[in-house]
C-alpha atoms as a PDB file:
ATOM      1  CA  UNK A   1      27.554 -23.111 -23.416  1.00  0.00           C
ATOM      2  CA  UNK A   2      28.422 -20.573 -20.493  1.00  0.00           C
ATOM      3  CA  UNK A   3      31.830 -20.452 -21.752  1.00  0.00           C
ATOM      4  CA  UNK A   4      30.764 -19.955 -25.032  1.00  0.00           C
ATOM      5  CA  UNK A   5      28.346 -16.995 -24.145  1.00  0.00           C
ATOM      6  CA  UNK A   6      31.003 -15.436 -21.707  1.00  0.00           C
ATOM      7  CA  UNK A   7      33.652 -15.172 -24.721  1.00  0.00           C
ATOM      8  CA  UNK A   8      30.939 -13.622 -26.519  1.00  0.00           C
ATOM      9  CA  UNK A   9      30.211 -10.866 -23.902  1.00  0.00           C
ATOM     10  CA  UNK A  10      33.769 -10.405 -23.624  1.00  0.00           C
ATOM     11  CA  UNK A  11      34.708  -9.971 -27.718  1.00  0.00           C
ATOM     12  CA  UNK A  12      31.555  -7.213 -27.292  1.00  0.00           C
ATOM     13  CA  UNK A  13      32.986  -5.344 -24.551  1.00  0.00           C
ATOM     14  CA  UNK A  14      36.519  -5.249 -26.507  1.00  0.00           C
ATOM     15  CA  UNK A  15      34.251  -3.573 -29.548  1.00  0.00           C
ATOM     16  CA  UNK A  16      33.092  -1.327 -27.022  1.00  0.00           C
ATOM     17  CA  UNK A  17      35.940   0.290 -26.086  1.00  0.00           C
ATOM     18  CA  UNK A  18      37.194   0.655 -29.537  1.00  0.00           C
ATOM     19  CA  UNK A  19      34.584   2.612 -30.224  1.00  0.00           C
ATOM     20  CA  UNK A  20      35.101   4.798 -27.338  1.00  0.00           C
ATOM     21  CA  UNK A  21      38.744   5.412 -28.404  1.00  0.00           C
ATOM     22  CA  UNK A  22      39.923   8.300 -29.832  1.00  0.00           C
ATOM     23  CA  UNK A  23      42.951   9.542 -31.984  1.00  0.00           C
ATOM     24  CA  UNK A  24      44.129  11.616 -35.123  1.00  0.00           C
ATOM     25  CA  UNK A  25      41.126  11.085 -37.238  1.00  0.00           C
ATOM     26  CA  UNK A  26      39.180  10.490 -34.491  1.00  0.00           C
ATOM     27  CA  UNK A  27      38.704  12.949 -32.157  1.00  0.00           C
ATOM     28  CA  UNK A  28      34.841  11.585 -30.191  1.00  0.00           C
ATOM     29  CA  UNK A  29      33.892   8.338 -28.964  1.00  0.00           C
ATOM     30  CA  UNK A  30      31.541   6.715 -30.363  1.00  0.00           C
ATOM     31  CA  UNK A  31      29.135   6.316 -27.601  1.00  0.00           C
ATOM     32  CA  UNK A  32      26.455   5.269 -29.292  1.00  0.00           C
ATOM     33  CA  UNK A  33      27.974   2.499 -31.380  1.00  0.00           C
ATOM     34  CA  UNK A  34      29.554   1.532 -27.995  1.00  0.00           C
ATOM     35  CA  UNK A  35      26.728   1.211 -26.005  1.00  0.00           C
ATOM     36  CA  UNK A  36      25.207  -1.241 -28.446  1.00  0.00           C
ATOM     37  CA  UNK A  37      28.078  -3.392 -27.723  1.00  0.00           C
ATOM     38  CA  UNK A  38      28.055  -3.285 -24.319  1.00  0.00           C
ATOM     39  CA  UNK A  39      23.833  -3.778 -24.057  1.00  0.00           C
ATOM     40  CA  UNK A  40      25.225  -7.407 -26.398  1.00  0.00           C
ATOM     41  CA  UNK A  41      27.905  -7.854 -23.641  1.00  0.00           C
ATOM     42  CA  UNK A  42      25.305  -7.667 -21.026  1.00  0.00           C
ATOM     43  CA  UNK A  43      23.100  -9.966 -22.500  1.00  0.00           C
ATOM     44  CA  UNK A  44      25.757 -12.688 -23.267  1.00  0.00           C
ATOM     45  CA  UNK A  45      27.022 -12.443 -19.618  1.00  0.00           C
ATOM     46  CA  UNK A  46      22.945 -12.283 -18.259  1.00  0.00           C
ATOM     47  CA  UNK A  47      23.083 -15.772 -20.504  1.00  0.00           C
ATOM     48  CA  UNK A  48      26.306 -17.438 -19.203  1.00  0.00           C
ATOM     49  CA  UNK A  49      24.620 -16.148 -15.423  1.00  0.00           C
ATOM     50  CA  UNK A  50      27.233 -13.883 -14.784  1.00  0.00           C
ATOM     51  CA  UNK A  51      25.368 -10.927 -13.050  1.00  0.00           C
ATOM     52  CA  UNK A  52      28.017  -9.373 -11.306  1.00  0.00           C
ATOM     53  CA  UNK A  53      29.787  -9.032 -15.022  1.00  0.00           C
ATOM     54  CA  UNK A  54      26.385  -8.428 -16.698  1.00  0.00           C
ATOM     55  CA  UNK A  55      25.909  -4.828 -14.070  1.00  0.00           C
ATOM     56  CA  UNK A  56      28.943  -3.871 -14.862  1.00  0.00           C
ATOM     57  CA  UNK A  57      28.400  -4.210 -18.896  1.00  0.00           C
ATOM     58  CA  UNK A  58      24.503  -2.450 -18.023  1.00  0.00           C
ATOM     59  CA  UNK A  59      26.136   0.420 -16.131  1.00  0.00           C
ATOM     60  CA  UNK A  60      29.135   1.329 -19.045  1.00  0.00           C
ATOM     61  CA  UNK A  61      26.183   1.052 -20.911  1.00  0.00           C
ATOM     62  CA  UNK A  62      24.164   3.403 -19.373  1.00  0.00           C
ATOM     63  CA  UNK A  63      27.686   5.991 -18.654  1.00  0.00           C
ATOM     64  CA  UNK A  64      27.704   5.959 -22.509  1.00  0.00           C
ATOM     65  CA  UNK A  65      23.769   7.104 -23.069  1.00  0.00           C
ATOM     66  CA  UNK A  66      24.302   9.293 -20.427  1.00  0.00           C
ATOM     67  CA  UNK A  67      27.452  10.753 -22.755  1.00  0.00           C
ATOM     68  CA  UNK A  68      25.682  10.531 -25.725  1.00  0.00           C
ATOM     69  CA  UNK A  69      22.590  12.993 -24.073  1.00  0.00           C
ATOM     70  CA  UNK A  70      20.494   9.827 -24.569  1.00  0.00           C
ATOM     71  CA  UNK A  71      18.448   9.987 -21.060  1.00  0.00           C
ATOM     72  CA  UNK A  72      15.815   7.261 -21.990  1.00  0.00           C
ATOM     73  CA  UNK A  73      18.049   4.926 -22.943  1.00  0.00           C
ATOM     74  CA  UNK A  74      20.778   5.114 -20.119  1.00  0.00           C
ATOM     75  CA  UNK A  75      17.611   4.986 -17.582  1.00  0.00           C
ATOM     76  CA  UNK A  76      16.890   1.337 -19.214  1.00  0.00           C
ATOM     77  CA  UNK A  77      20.358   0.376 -18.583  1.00  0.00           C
ATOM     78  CA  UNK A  78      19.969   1.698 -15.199  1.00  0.00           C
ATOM     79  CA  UNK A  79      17.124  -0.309 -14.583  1.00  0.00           C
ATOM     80  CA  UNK A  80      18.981  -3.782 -16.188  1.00  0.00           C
ATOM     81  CA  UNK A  81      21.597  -3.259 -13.729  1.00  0.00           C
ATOM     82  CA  UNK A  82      19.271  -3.051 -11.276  1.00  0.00           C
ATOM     83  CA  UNK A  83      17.718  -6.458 -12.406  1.00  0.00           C
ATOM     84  CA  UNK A  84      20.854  -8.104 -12.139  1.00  0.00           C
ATOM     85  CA  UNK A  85      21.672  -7.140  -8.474  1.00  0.00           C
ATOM     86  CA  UNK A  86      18.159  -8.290  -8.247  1.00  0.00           C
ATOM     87  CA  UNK A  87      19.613 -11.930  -9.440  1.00  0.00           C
ATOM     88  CA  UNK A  88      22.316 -11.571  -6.738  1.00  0.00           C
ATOM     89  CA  UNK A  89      19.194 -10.770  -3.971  1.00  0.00           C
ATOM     90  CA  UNK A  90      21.192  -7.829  -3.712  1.00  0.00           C
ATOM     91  CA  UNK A  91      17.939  -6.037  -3.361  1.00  0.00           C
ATOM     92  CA  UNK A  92      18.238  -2.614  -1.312  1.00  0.00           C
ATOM     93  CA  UNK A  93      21.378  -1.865  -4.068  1.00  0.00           C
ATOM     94  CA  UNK A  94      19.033  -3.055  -6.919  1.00  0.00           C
ATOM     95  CA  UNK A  95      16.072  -0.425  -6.282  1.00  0.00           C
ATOM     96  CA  UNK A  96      18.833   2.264  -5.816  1.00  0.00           C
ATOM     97  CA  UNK A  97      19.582   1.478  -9.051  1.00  0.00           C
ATOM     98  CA  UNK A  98      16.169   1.155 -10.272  1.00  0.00           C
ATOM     99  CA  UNK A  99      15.315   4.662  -8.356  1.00  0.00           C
ATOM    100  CA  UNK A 100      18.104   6.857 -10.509  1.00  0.00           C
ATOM    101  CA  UNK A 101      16.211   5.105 -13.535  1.00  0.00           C
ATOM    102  CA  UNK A 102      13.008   6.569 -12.594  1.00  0.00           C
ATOM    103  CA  UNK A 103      14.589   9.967 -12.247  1.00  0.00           C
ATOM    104  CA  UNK A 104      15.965  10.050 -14.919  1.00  0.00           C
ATOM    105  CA  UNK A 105      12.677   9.102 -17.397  1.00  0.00           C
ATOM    106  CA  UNK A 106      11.112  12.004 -15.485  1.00  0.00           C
ATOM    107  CA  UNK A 107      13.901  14.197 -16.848  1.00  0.00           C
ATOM    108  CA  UNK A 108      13.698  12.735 -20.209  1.00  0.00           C
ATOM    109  CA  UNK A 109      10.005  13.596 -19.976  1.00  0.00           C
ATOM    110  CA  UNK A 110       8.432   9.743 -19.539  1.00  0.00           C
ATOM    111  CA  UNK A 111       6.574  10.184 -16.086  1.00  0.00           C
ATOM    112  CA  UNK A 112       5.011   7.113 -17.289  1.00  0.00           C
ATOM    113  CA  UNK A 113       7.285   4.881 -17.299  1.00  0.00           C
ATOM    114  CA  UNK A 114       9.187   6.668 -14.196  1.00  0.00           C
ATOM    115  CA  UNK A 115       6.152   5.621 -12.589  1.00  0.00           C
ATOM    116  CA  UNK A 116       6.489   2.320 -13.373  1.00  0.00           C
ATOM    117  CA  UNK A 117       9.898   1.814 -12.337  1.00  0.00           C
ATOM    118  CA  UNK A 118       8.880   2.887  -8.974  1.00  0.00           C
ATOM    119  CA  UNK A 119       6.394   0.393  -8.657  1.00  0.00           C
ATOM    120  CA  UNK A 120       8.787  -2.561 -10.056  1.00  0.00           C
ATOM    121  CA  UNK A 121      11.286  -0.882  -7.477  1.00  0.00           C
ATOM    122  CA  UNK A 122       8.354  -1.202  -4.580  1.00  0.00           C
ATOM    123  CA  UNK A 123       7.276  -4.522  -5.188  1.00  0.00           C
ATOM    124  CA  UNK A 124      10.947  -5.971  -5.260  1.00  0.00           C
ATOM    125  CA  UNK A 125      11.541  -4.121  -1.599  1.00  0.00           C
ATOM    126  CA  UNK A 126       8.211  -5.055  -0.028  1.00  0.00           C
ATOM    127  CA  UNK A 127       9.288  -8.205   1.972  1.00  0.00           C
ATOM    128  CA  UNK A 128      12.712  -6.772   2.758  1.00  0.00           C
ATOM    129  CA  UNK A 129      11.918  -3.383   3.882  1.00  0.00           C
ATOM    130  CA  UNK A 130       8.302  -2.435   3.820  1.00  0.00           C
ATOM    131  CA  UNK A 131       9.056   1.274   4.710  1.00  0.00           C
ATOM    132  CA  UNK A 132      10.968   1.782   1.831  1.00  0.00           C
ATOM    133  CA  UNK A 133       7.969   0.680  -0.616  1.00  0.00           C
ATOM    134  CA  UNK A 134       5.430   2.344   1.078  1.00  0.00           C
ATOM    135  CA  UNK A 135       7.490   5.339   0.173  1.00  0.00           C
ATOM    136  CA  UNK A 136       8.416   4.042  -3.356  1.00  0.00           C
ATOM    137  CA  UNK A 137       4.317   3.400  -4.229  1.00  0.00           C
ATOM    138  CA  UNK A 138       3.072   7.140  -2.561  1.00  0.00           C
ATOM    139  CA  UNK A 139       6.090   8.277  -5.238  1.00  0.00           C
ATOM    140  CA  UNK A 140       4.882   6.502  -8.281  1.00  0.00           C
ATOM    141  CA  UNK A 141       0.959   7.744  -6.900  1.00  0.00           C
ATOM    142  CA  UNK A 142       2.524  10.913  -6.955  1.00  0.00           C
ATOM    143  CA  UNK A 143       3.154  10.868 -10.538  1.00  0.00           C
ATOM    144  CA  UNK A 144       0.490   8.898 -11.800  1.00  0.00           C
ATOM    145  CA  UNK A 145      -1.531  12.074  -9.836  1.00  0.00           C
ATOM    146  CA  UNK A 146       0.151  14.419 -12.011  1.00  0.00           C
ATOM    147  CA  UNK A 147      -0.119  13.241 -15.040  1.00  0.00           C
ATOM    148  CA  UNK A 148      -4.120  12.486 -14.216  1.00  0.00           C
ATOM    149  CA  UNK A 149      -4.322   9.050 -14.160  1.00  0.00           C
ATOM    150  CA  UNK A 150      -5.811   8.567 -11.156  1.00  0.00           C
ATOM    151  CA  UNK A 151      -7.021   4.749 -11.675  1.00  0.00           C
ATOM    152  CA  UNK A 152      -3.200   3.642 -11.423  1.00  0.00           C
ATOM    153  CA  UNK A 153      -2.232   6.863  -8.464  1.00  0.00           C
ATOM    154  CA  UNK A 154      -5.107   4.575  -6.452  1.00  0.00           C
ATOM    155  CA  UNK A 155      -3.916   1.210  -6.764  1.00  0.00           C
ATOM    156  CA  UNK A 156      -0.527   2.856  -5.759  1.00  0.00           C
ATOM    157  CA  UNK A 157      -1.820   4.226  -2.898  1.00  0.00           C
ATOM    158  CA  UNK A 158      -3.930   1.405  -2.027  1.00  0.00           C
ATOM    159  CA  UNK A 159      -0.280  -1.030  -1.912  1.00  0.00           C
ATOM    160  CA  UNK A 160       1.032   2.121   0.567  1.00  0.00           C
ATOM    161  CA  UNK A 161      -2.273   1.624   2.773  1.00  0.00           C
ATOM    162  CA  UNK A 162      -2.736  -2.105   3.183  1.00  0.00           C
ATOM    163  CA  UNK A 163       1.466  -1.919   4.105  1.00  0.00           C
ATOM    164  CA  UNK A 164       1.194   0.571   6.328  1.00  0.00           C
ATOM    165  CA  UNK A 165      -1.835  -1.026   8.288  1.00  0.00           C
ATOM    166  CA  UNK A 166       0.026  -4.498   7.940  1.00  0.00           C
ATOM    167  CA  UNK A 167       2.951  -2.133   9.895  1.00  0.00           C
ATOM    168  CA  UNK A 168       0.637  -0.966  12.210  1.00  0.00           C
ATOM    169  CA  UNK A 169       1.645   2.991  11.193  1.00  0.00           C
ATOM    170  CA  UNK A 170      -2.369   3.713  11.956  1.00  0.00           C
ATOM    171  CA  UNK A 171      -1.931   7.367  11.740  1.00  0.00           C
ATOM    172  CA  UNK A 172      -0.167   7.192   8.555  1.00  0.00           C
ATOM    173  CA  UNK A 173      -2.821   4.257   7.293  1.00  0.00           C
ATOM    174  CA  UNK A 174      -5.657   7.015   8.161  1.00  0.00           C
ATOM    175  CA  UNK A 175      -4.267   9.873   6.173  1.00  0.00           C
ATOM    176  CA  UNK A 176      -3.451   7.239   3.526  1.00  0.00           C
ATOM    177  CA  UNK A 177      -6.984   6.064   3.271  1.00  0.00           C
ATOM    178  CA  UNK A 178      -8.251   9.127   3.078  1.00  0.00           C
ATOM    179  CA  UNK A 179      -6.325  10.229   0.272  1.00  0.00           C
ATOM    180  CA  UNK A 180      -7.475   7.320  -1.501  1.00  0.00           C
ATOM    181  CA  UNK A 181     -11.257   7.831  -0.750  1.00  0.00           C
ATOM    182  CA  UNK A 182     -11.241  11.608  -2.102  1.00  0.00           C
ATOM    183  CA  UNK A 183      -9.802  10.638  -5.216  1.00  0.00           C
ATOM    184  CA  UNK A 184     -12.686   7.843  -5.498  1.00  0.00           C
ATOM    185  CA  UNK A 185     -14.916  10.440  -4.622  1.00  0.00           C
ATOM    186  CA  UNK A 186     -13.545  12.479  -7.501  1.00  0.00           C
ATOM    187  CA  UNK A 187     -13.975  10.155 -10.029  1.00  0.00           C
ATOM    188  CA  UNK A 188     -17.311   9.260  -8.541  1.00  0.00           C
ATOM    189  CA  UNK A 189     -16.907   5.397  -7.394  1.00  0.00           C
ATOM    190  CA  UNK A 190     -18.892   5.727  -4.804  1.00  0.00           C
ATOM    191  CA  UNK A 191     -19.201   2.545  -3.303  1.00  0.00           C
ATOM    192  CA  UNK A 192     -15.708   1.803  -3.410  1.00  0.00           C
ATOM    193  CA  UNK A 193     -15.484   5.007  -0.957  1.00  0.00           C
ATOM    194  CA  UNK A 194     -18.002   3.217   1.448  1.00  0.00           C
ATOM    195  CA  UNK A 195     -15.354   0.481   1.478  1.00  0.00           C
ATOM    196  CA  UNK A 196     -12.895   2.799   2.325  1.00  0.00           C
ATOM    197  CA  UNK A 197     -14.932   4.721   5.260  1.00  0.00           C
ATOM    198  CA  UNK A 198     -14.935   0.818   6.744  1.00  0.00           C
ATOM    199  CA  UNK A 199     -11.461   0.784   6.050  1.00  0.00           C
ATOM    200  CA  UNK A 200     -11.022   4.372   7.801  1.00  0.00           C
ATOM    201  CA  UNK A 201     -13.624   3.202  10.669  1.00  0.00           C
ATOM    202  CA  UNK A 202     -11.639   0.018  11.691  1.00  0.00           C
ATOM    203  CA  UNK A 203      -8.477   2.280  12.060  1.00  0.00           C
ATOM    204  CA  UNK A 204      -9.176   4.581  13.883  1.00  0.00           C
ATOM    205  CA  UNK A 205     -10.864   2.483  16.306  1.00  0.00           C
ATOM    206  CA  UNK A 206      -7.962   0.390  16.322  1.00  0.00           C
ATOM    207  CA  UNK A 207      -6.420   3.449  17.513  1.00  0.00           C
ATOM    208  CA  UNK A 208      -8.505   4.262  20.134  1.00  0.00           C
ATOM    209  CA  UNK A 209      -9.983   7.286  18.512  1.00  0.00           C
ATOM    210  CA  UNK A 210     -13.666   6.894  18.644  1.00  0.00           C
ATOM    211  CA  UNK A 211     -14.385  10.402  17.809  1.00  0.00           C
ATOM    212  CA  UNK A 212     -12.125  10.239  14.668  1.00  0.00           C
ATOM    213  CA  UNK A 213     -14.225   7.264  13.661  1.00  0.00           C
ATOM    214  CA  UNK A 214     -17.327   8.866  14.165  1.00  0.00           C
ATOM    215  CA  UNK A 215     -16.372  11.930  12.147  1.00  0.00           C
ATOM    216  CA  UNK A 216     -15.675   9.612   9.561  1.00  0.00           C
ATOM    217  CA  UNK A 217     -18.597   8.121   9.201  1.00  0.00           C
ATOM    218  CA  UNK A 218     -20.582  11.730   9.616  1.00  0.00           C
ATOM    219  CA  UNK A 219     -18.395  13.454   6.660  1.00  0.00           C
ATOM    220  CA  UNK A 220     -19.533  10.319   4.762  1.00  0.00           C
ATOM    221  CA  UNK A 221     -22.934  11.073   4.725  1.00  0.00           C
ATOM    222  CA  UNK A 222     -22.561  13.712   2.268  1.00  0.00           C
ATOM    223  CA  UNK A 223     -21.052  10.824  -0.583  1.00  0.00           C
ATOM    224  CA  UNK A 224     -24.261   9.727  -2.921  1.00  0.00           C
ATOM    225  CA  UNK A 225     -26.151   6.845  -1.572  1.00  0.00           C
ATOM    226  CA  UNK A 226     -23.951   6.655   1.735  1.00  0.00           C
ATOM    227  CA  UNK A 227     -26.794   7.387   3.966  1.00  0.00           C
ATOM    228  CA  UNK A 228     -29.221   4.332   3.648  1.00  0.00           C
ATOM    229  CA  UNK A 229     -26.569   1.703   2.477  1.00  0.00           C
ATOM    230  CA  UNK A 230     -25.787  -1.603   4.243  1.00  0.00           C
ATOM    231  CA  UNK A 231     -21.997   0.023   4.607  1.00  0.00           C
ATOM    232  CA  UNK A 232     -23.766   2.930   6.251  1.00  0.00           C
ATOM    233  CA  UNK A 233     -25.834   0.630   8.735  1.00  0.00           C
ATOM    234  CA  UNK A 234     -23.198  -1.614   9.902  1.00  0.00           C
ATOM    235  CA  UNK A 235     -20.736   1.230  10.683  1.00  0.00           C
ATOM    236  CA  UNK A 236     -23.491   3.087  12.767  1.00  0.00           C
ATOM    237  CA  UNK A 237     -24.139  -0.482  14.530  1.00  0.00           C
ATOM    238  CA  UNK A 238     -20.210  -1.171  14.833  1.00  0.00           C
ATOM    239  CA  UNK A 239     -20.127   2.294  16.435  1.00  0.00           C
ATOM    240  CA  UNK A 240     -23.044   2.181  19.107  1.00  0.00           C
ATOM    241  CA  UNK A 241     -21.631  -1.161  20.040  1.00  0.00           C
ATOM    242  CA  UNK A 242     -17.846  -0.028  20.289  1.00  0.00           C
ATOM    243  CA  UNK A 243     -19.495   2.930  22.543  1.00  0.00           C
ATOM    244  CA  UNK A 244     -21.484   0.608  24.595  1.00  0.00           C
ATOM    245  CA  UNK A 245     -18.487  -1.403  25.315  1.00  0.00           C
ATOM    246  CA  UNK A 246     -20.607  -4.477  23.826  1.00  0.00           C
ATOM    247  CA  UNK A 247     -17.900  -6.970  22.927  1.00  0.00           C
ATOM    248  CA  UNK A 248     -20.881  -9.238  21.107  1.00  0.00           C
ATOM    249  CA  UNK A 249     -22.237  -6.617  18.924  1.00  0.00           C
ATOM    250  CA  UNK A 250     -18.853  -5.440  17.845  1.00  0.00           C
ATOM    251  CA  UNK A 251     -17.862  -9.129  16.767  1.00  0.00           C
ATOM    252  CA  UNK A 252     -21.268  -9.723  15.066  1.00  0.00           C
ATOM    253  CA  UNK A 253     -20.727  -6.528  13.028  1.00  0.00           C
ATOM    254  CA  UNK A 254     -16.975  -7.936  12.407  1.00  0.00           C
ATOM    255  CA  UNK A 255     -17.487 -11.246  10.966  1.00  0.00           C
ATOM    256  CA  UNK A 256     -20.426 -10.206   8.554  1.00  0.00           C
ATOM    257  CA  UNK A 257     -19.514 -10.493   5.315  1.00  0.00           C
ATOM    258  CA  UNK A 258     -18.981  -7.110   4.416  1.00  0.00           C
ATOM    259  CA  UNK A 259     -16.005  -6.880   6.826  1.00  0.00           C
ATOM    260  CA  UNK A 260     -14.873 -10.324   6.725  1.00  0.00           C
ATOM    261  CA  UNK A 261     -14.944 -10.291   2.594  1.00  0.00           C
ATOM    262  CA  UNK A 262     -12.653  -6.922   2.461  1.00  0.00           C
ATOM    263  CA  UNK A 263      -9.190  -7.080   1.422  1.00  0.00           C
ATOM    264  CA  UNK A 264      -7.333  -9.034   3.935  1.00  0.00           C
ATOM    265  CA  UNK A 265      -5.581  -6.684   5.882  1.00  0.00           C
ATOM    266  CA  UNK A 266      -8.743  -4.801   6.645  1.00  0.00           C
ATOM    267  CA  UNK A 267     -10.692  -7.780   7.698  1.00  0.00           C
ATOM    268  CA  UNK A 268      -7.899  -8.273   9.863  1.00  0.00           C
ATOM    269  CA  UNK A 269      -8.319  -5.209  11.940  1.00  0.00           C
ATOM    270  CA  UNK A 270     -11.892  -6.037  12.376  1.00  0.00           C
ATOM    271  CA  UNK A 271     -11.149  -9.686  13.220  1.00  0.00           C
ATOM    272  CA  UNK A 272      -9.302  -8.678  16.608  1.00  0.00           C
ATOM    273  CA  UNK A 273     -11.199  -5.426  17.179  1.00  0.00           C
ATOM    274  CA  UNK A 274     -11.576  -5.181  21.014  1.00  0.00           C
ATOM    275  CA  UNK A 275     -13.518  -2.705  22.835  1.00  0.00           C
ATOM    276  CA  UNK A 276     -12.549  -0.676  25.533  1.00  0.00           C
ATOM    277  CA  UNK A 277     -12.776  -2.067  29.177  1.00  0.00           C
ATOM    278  CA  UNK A 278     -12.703  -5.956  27.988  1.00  0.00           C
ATOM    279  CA  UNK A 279     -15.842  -6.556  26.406  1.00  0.00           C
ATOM    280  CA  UNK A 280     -18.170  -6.072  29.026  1.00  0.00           C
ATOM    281  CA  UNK A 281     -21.231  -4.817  28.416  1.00  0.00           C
ATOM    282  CA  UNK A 282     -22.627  -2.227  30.630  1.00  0.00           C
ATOM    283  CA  UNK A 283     -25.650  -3.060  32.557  1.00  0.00           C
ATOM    284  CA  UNK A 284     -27.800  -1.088  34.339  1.00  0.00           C
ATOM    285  CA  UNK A 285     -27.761  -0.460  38.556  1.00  0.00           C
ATOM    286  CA  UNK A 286     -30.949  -2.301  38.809  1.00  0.00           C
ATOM    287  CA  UNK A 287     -29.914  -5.109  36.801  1.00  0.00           C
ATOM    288  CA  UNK A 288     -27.192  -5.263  38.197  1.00  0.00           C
ATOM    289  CA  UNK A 289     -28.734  -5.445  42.231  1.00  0.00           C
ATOM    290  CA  UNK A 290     -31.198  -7.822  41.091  1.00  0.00           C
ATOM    291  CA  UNK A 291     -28.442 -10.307  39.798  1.00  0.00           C
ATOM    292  CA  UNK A 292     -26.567  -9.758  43.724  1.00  0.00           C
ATOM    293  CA  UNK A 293     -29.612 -10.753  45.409  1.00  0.00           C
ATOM    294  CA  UNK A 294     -30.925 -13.917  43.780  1.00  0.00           C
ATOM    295  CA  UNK A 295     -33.730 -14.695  41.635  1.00  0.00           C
ATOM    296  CA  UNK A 296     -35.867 -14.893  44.598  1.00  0.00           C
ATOM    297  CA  UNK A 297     -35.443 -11.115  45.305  1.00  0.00           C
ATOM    298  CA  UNK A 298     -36.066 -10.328  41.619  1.00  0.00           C
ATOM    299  CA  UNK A 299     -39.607 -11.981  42.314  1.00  0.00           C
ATOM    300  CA  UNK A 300     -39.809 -10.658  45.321  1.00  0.00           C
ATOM    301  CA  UNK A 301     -39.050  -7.149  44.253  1.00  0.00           C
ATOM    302  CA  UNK A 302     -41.524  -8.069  41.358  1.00  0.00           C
ATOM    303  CA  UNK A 303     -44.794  -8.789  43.798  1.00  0.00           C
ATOM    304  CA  UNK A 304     -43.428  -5.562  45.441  1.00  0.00           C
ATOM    305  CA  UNK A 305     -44.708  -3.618  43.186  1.00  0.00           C
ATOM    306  CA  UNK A 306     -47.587  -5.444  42.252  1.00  0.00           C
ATOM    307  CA  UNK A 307     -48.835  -5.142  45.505  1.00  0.00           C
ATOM    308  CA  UNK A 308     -48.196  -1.473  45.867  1.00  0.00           C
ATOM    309  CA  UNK A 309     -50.942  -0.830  42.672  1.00  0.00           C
ATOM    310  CA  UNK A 310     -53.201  -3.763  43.437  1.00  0.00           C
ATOM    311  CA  UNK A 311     -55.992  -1.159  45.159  1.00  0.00           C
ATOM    312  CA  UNK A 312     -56.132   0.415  42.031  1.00  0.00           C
ATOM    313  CA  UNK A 313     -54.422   3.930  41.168  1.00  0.00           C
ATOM    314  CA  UNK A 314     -56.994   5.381  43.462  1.00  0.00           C
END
């Protein structure tokens, strides 16, 4: 069967370059007419799982759409050879591949489905080099921006902020988030931007900026129905608590269900949220006397001052 497929692919590439060959009464390749033999060639050899053979038939493909001004076309070529150095976990060279693709639909005027590509291209990188997708998804946001679809430019910037909090780039993960919440705000999901301000919150306490994380939550107040929600509560309590250095409070506030049920990287940060100092919570200078001398001198220092009032105020 392999054999069978490969002499197929092989019979289409010798078409191919027929068509490409000039003489007397022929004075232009055909490109066109040999591109659709080496798209066949490609699929035979994708068939007989020869990938290294079924690039090379994608890419003469694409070199003769490219010849033949046919951008769109070349770009899907571009992409196929991409998917077959995907086959051969050749994955950094596939996305390069996949990359030029998405160039080139922008210059053919398909921002669409440039955007697209970018995302395949991210998702196929994201366990090999999660640096390179986080820059591949804020690209294909980028796009989706421009051309006003916002719903897909979020959930391309949302990939780019759970990998970048995964990679523990905070600063970038704050700008990130923010980005994210503004466009929410412009399209008026509001409580999805209360999810991000918890987002935001656990962030930049995470990186030790309290005052960041308290601006955050003031600006916040100005989103419809902020002020007042559950969202709204818990952040103010998480906050007092962080301040307080009260380790118990923090946790409580943590492993509610409105941290604990966000996506998973998120309810990660606020899983091993620590506050400053260790976790202990201040007490005050009596309290803290009255614990050094014994529960005796608490009483003690309790009939004190009964005594001192017991003639009256007189």
């Amino acid at each position: 069967m392999a054999a069978q497929k490969i002499n197929e692919a092989l019979e289409h590439i010798a078409k191919a370059e027929k068509y490409l060959k000039t003489g007397f009464l022929k004075w232009k390749p055909d490109y066109d007419s040999a591109a659709t033999e080496y798209g066949k060639a490609a699929v035979a050899f994708k068939n007989a799982k020869q990938f290294d053979q079924a690039r090379e038939a994608c890419l003469r493909e694409a070199e003769a759409h490219e010849n033949n001004k046919a951008l769109f076309h070349a770009a899907k070529a571009y992409e196929q050879a991409g998917m077959m150095l995907k086959e051969m976990q050749r994955i950094p060279e596939a996305v390069q591949l996949i990359e030029k693709a998405s160039m080139m639909y922008l210059e053919n005027g398909t921002p669409d489905t440039a955007a697209i590509a970018l995302e395949r291209a991210g998702k196929l990188i994201e366990n090999v080099s999660p640096e390179k997708a986080v820059q591949l998804y804020q690209q294909a946001a980028s796009v989706f921006e421009n051309e006003e679809r916002l719903r897909q430019a979020l959930e391309m910037l949302g990939k780019a902020s759970r990998l970048l909090v995964r990679g523990r780039r905070l600063d970038e993960a704050a700008l990130s988030l923010q980005k994210e919440k503004s466009i929410y705000k412009e399209i008026e999901n509001y409580p999805t931007c209360y999810k991000k301000t918890i987002a935001q919150v656990l962030v930049h306490l995470h990186r030790n900026d309290y005052v960041a994380a308290e601006r955050c939550v003031r600006e916040s107040y100005s989103i419809p129905g902020f002020n007042g929600s559950e969202d709204c509560a818990a952040l103010e309590q998480l906050l007092e608590g962080y301040d307080q250095q009260d380790q118990d409070q923090v946790s409580e506030v943590c492993n509610s269900p409105l941290f604990k049920y966000m996506d998973n990287d998120y309810a990660k940060l606020g899983l091993t949220l620590v506050v400053p100092g260790g976790g202990i919570k201040k007490k005050s200078p009596n309290a803290t006397q009255d614990k050094a001398r014994g529960p005796a001198a608490v009483g003690s220092h309790a009939d004190e001052e009964e005594d001192e009032y017991s003639g009256g105020l007189c």
